[in-house]
PDB file of N, CA and C in Angstrom:
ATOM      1  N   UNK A   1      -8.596-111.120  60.997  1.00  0.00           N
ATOM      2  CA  UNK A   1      -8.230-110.125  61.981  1.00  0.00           C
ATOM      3  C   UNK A   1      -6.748-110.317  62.309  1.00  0.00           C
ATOM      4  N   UNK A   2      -5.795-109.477  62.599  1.00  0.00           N
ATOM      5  CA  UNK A   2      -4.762-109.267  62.389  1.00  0.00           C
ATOM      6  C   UNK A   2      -4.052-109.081  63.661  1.00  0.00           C
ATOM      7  N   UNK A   3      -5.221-108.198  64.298  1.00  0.00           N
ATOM      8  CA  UNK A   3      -4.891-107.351  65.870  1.00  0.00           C
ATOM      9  C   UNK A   3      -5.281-107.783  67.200  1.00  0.00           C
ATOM     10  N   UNK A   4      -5.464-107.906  67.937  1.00  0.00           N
ATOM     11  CA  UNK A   4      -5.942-107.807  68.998  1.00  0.00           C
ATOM     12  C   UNK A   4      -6.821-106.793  69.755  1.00  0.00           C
ATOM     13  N   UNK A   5      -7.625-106.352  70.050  1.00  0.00           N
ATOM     14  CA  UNK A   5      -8.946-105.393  70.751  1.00  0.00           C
ATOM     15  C   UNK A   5      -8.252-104.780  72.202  1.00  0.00           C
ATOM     16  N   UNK A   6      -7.620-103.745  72.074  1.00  0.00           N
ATOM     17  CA  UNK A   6      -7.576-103.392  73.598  1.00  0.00           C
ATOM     18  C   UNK A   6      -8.450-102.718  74.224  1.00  0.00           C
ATOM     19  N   UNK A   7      -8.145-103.159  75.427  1.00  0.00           N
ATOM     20  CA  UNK A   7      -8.829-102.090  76.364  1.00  0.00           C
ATOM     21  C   UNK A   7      -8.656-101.007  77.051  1.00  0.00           C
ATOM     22  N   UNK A   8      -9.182 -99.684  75.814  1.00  0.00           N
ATOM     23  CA  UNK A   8      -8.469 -98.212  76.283  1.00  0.00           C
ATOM     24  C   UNK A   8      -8.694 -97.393  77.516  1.00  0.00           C
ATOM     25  N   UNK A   9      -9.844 -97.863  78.681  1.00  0.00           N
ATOM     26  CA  UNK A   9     -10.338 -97.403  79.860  1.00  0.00           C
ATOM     27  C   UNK A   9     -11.166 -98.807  80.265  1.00  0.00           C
ATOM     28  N   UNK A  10     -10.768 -98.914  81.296  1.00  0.00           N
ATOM     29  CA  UNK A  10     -11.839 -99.570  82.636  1.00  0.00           C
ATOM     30  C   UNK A  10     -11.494 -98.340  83.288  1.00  0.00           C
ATOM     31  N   UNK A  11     -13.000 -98.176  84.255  1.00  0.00           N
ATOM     32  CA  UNK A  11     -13.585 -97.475  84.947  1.00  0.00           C
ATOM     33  C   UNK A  11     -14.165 -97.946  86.513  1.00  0.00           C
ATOM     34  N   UNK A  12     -14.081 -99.160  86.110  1.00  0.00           N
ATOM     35  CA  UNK A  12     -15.044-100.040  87.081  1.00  0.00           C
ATOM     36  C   UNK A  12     -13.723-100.515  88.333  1.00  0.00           C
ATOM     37  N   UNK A  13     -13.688 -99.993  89.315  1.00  0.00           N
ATOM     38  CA  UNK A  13     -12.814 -99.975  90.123  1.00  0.00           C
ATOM     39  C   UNK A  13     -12.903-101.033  91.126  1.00  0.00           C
ATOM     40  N   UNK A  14     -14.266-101.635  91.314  1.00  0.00           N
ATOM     41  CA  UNK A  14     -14.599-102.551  92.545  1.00  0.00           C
ATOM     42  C   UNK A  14     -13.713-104.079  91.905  1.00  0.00           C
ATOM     43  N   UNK A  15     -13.097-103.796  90.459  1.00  0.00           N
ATOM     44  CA  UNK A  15     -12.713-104.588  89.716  1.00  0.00           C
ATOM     45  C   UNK A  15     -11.295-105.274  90.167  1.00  0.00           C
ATOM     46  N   UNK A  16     -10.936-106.701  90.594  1.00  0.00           N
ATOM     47  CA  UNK A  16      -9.750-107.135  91.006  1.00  0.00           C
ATOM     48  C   UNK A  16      -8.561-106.595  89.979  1.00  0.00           C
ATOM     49  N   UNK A  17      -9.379-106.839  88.817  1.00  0.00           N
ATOM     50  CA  UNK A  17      -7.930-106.381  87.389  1.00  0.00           C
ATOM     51  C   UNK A  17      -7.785-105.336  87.400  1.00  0.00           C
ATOM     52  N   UNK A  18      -8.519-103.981  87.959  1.00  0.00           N
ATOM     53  CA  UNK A  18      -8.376-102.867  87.929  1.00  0.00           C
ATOM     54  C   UNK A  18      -7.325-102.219  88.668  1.00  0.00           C
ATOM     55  N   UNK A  19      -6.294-101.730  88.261  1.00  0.00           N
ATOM     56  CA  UNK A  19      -5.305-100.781  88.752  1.00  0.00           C
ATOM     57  C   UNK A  19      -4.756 -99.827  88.448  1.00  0.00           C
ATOM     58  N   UNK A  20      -5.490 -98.565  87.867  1.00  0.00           N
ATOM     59  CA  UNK A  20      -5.712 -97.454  86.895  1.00  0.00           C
ATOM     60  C   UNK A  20      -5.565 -97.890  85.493  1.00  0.00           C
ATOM     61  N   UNK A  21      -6.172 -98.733  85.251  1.00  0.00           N
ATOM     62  CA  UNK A  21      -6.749 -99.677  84.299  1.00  0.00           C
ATOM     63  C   UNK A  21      -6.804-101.171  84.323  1.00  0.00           C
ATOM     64  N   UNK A  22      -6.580-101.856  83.090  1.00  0.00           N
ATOM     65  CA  UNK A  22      -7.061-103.560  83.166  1.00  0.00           C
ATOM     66  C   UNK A  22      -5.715-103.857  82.963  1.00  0.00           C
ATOM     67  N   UNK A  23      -5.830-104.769  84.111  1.00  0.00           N
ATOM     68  CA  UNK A  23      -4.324-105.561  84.056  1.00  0.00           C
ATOM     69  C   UNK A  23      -4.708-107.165  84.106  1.00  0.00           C
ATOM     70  N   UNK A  24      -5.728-107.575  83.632  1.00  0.00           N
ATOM     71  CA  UNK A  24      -6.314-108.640  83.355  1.00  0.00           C
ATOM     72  C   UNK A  24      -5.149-108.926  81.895  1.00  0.00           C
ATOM     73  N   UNK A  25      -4.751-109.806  81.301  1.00  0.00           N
ATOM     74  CA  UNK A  25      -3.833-110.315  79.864  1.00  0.00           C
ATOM     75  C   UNK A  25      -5.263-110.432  78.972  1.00  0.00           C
ATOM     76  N   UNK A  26      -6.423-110.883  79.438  1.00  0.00           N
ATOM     77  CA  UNK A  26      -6.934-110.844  78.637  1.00  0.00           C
ATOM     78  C   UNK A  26      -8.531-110.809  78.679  1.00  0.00           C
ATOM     79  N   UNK A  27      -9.694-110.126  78.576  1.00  0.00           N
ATOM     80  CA  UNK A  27     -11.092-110.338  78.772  1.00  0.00           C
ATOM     81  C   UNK A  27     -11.976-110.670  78.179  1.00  0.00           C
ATOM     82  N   UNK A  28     -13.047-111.643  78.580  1.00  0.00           N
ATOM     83  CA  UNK A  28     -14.239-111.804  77.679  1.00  0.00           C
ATOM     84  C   UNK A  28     -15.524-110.829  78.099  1.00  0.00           C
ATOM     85  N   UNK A  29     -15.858-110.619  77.002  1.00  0.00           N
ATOM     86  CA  UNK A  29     -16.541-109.693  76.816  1.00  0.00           C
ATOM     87  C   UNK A  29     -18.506-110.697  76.503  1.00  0.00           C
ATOM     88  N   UNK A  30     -19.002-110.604  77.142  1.00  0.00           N
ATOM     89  CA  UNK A  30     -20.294-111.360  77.160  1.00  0.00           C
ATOM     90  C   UNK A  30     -21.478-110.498  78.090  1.00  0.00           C
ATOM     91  N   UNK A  31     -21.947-111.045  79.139  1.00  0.00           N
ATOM     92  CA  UNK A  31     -23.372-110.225  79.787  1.00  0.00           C
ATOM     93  C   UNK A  31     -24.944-110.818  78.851  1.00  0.00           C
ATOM     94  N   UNK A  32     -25.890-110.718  79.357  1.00  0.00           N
ATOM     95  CA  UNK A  32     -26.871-110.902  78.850  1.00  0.00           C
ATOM     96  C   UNK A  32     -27.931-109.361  78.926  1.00  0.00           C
ATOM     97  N   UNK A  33     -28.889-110.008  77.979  1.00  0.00           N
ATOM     98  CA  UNK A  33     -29.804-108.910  77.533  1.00  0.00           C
ATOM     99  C   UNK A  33     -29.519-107.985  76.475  1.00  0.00           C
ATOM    100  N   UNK A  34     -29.513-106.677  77.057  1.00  0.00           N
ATOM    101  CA  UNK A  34     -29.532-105.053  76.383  1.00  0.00           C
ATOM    102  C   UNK A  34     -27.923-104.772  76.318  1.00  0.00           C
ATOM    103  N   UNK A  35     -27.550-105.115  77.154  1.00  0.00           N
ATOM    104  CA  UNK A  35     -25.606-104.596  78.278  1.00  0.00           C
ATOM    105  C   UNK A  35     -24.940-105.946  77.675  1.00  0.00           C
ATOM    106  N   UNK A  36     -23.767-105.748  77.720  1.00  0.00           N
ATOM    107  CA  UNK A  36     -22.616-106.770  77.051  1.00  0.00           C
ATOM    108  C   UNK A  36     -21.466-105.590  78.361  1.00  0.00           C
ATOM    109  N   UNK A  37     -21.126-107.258  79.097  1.00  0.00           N
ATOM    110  CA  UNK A  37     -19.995-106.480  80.222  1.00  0.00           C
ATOM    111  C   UNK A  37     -19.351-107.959  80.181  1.00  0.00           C
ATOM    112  N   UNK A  38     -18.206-107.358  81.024  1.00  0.00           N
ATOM    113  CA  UNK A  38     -16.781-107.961  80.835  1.00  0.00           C
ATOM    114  C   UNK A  38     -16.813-108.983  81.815  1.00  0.00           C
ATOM    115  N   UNK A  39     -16.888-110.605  81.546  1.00  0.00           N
ATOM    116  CA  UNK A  39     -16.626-111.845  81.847  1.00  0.00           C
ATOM    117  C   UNK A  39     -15.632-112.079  82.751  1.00  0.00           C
ATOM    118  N   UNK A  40     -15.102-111.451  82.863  1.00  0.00           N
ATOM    119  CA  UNK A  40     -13.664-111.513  83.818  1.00  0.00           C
ATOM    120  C   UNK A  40     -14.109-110.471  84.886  1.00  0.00           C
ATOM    121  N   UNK A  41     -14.785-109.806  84.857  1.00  0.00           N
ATOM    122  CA  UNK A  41     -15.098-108.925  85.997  1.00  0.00           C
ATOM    123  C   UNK A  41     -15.257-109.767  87.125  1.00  0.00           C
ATOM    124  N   UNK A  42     -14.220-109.286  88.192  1.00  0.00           N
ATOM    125  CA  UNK A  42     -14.269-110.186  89.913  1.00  0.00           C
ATOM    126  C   UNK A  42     -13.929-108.930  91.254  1.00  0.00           C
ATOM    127  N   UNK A  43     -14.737-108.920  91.896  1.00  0.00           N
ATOM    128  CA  UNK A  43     -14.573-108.209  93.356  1.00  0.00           C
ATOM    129  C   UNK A  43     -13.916-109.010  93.967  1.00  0.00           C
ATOM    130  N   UNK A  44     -12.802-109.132  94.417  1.00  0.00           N
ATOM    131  CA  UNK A  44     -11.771-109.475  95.379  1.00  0.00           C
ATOM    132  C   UNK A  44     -11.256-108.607  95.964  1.00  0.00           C
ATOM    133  N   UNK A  45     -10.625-108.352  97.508  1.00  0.00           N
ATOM    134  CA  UNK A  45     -10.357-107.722  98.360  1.00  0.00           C
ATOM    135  C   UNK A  45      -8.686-107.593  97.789  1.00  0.00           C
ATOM    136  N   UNK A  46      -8.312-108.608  96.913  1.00  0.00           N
ATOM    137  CA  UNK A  46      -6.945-108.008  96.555  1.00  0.00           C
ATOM    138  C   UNK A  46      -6.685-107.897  94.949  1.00  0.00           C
ATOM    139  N   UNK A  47      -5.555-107.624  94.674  1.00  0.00           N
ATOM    140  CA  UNK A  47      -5.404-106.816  92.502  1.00  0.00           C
ATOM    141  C   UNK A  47      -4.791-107.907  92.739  1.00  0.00           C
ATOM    142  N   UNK A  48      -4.930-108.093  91.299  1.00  0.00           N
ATOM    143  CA  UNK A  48      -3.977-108.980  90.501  1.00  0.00           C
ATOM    144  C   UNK A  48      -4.023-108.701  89.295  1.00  0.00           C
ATOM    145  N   UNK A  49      -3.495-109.866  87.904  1.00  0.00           N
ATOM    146  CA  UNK A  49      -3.523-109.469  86.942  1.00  0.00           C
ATOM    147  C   UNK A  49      -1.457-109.473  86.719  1.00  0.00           C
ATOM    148  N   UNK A  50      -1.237-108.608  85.908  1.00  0.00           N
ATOM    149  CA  UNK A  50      -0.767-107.856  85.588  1.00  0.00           C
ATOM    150  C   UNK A  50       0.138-107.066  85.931  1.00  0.00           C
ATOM    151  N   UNK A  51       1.631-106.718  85.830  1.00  0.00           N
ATOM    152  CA  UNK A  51       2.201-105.652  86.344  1.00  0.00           C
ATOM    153  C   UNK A  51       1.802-104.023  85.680  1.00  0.00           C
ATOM    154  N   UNK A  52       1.235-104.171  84.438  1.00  0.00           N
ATOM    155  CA  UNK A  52       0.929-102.948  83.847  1.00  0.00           C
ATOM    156  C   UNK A  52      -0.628-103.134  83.334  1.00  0.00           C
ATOM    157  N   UNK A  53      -1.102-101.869  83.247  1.00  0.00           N
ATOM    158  CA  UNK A  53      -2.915-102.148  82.298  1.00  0.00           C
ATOM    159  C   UNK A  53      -2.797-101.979  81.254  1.00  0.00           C
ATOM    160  N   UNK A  54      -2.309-103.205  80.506  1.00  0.00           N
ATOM    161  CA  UNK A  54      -2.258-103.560  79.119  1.00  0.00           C
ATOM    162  C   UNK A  54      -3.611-104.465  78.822  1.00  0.00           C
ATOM    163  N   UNK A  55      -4.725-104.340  79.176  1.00  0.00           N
ATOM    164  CA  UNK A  55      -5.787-105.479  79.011  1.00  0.00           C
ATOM    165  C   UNK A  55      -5.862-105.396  77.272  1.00  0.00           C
ATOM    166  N   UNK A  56      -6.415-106.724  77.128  1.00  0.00           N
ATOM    167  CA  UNK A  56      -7.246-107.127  75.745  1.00  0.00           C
ATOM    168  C   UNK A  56      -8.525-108.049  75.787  1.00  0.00           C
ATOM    169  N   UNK A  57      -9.470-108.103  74.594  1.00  0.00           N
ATOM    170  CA  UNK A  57     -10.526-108.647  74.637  1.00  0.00           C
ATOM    171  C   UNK A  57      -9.807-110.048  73.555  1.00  0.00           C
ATOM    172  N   UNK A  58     -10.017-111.589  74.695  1.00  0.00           N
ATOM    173  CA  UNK A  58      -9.491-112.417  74.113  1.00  0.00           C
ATOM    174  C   UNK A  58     -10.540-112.724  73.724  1.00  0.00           C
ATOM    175  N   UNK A  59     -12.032-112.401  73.987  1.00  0.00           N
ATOM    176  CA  UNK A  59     -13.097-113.346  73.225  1.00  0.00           C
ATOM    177  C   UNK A  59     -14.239-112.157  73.475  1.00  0.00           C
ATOM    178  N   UNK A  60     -15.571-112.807  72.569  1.00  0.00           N
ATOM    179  CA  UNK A  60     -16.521-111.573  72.541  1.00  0.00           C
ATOM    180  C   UNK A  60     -17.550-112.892  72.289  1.00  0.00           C
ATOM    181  N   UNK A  61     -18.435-112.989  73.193  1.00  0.00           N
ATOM    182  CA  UNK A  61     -19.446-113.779  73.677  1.00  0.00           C
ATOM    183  C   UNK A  61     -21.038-113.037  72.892  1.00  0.00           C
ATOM    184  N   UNK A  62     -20.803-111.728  72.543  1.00  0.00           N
ATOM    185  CA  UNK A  62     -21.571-111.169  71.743  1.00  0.00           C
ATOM    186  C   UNK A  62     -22.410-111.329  70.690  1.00  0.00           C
ATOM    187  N   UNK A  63     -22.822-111.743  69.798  1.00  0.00           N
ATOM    188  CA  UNK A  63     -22.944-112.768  68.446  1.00  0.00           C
ATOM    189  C   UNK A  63     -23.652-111.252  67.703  1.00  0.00           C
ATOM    190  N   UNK A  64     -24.483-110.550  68.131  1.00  0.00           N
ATOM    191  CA  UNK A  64     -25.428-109.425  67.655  1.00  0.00           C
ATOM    192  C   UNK A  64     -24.212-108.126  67.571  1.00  0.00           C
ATOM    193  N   UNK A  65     -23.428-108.137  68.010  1.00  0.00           N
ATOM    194  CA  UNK A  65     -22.263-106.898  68.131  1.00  0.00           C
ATOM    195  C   UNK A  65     -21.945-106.843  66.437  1.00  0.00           C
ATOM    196  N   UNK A  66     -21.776-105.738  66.391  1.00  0.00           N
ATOM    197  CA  UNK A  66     -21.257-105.256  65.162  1.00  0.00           C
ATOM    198  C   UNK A  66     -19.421-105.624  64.975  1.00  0.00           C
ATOM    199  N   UNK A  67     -18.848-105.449  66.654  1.00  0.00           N
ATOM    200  CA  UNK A  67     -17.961-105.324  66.339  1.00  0.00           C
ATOM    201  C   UNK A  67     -17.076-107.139  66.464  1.00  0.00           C
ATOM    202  N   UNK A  68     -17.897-108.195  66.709  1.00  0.00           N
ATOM    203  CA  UNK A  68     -17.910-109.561  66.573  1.00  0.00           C
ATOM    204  C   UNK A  68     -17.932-110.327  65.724  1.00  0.00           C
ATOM    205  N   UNK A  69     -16.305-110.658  65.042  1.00  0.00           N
ATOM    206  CA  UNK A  69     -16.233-111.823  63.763  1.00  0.00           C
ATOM    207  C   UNK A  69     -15.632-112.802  64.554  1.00  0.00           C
ATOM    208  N   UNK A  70     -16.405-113.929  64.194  1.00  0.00           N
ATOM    209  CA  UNK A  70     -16.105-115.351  65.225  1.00  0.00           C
ATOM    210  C   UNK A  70     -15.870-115.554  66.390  1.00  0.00           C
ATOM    211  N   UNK A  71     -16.374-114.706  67.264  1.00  0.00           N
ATOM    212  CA  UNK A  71     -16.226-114.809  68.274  1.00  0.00           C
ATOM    213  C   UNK A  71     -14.914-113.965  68.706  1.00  0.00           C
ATOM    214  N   UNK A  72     -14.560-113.063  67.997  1.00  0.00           N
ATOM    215  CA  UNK A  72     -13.227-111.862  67.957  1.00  0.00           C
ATOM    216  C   UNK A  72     -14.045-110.433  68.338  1.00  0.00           C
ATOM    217  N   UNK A  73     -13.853-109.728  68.960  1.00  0.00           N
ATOM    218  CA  UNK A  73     -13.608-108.523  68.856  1.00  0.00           C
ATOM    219  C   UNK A  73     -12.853-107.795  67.792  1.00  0.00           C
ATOM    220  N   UNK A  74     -13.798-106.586  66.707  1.00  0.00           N
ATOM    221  CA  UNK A  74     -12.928-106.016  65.888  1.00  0.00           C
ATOM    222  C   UNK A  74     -12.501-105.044  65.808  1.00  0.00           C
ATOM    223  N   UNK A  75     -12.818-104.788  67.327  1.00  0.00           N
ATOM    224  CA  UNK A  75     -13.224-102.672  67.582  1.00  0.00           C
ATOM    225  C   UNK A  75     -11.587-102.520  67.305  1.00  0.00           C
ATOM    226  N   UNK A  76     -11.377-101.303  67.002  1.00  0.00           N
ATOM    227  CA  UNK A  76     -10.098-100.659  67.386  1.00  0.00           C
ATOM    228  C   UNK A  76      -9.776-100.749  69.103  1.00  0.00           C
ATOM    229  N   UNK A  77     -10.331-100.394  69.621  1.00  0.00           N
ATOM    230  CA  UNK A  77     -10.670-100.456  71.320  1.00  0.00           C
ATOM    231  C   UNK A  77     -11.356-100.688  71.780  1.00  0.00           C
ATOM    232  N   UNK A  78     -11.594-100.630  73.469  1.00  0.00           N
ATOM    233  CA  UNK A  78     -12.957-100.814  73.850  1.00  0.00           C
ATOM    234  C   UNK A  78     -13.093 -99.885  75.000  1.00  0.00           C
ATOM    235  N   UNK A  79     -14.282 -99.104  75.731  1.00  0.00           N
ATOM    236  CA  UNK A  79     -14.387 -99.353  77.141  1.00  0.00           C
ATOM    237  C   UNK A  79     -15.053 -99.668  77.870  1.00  0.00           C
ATOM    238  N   UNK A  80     -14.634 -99.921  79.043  1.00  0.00           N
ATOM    239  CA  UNK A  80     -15.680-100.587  80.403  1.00  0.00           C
ATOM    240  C   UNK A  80     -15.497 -99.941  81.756  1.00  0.00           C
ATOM    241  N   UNK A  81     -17.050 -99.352  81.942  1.00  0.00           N
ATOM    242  CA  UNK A  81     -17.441 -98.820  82.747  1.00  0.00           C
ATOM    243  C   UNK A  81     -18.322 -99.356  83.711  1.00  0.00           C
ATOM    244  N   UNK A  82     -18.704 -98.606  84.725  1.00  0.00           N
ATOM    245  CA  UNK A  82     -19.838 -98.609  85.549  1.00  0.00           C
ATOM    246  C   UNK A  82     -19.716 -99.891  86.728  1.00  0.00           C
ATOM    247  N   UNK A  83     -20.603-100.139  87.539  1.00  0.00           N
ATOM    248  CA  UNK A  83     -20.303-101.051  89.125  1.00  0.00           C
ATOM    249  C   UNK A  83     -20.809-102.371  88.114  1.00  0.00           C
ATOM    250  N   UNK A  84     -21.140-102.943  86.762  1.00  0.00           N
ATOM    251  CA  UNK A  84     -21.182-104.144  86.005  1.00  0.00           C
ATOM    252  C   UNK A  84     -20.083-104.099  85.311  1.00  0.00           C
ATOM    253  N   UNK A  85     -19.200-103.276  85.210  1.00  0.00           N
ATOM    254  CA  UNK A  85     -18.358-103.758  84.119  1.00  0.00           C
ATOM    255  C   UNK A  85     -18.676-103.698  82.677  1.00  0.00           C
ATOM    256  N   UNK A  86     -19.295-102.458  82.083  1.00  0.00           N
ATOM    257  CA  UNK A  86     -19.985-102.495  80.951  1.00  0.00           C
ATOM    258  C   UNK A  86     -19.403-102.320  79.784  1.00  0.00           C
ATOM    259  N   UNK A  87     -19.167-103.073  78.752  1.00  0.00           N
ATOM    260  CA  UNK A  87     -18.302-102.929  77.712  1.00  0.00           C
ATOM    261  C   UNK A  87     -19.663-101.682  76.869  1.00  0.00           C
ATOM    262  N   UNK A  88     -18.981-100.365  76.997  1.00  0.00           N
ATOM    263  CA  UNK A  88     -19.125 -98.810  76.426  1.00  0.00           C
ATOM    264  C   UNK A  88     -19.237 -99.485  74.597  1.00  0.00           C
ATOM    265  N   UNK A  89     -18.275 -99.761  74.553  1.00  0.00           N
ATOM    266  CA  UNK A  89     -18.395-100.243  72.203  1.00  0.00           C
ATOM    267  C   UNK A  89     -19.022-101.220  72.024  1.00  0.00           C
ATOM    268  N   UNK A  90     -20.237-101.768  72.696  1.00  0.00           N
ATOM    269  CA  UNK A  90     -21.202-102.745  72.512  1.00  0.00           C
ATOM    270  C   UNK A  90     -22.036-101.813  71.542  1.00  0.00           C
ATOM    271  N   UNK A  91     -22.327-102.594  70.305  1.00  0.00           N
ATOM    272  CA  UNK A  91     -23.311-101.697  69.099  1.00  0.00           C
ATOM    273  C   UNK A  91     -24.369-103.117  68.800  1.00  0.00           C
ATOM    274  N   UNK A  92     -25.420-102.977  68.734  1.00  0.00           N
ATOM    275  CA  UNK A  92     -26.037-103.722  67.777  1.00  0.00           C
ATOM    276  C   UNK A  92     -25.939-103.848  66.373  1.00  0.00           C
ATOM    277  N   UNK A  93     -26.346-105.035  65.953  1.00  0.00           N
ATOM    278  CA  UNK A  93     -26.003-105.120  64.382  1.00  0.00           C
ATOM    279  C   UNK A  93     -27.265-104.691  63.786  1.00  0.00           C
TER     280      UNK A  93
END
């Protein structure tokens, strides 16, 4: 892998990294079950992160994802939505 996985929409606003997008440097992408949501997801009363929403997926906790070589993210992008933080390009293999 060559690239890095960005993150083309967060949605999830209750999100500290969120500031009309992810200003997190970098997210893991994990959750259990059915849903694969974003590891870095935190409710704090204040933003941080980031001066701009440049987020990326530094790791993918995923192992069943299609889009998961070694623990990489290979999507072209990603997004994350909803009050969990739901990584949207979660595919089964």
């Amino acid at each position: 892998m060559s690239t890095i996985t960005a993150i083309k929409s967060c949605t999830t606003t209750s999100c500290a990294f969120n500031h009309d997008g992810c200003t997190a440097f970098a997210i893991t992408v994990g959750g259990q079950g059915a849903k694969a949501s974003c590891g870095t997801f935190i409710t704090l009363d204040a933003r941080g992160g980031l001066p701009t929403n440049n987020g990326q997926v530094g790791a993918c906790q995923r192992l069943e994802c299609v889009h998961n070589s070694d623990l990489m993210c290979t999507a072209e992008s990603i997004d994350i939505a909803g009050a969990d933080a739901e990584c949207l390009s979660y595919q089964v293999r």
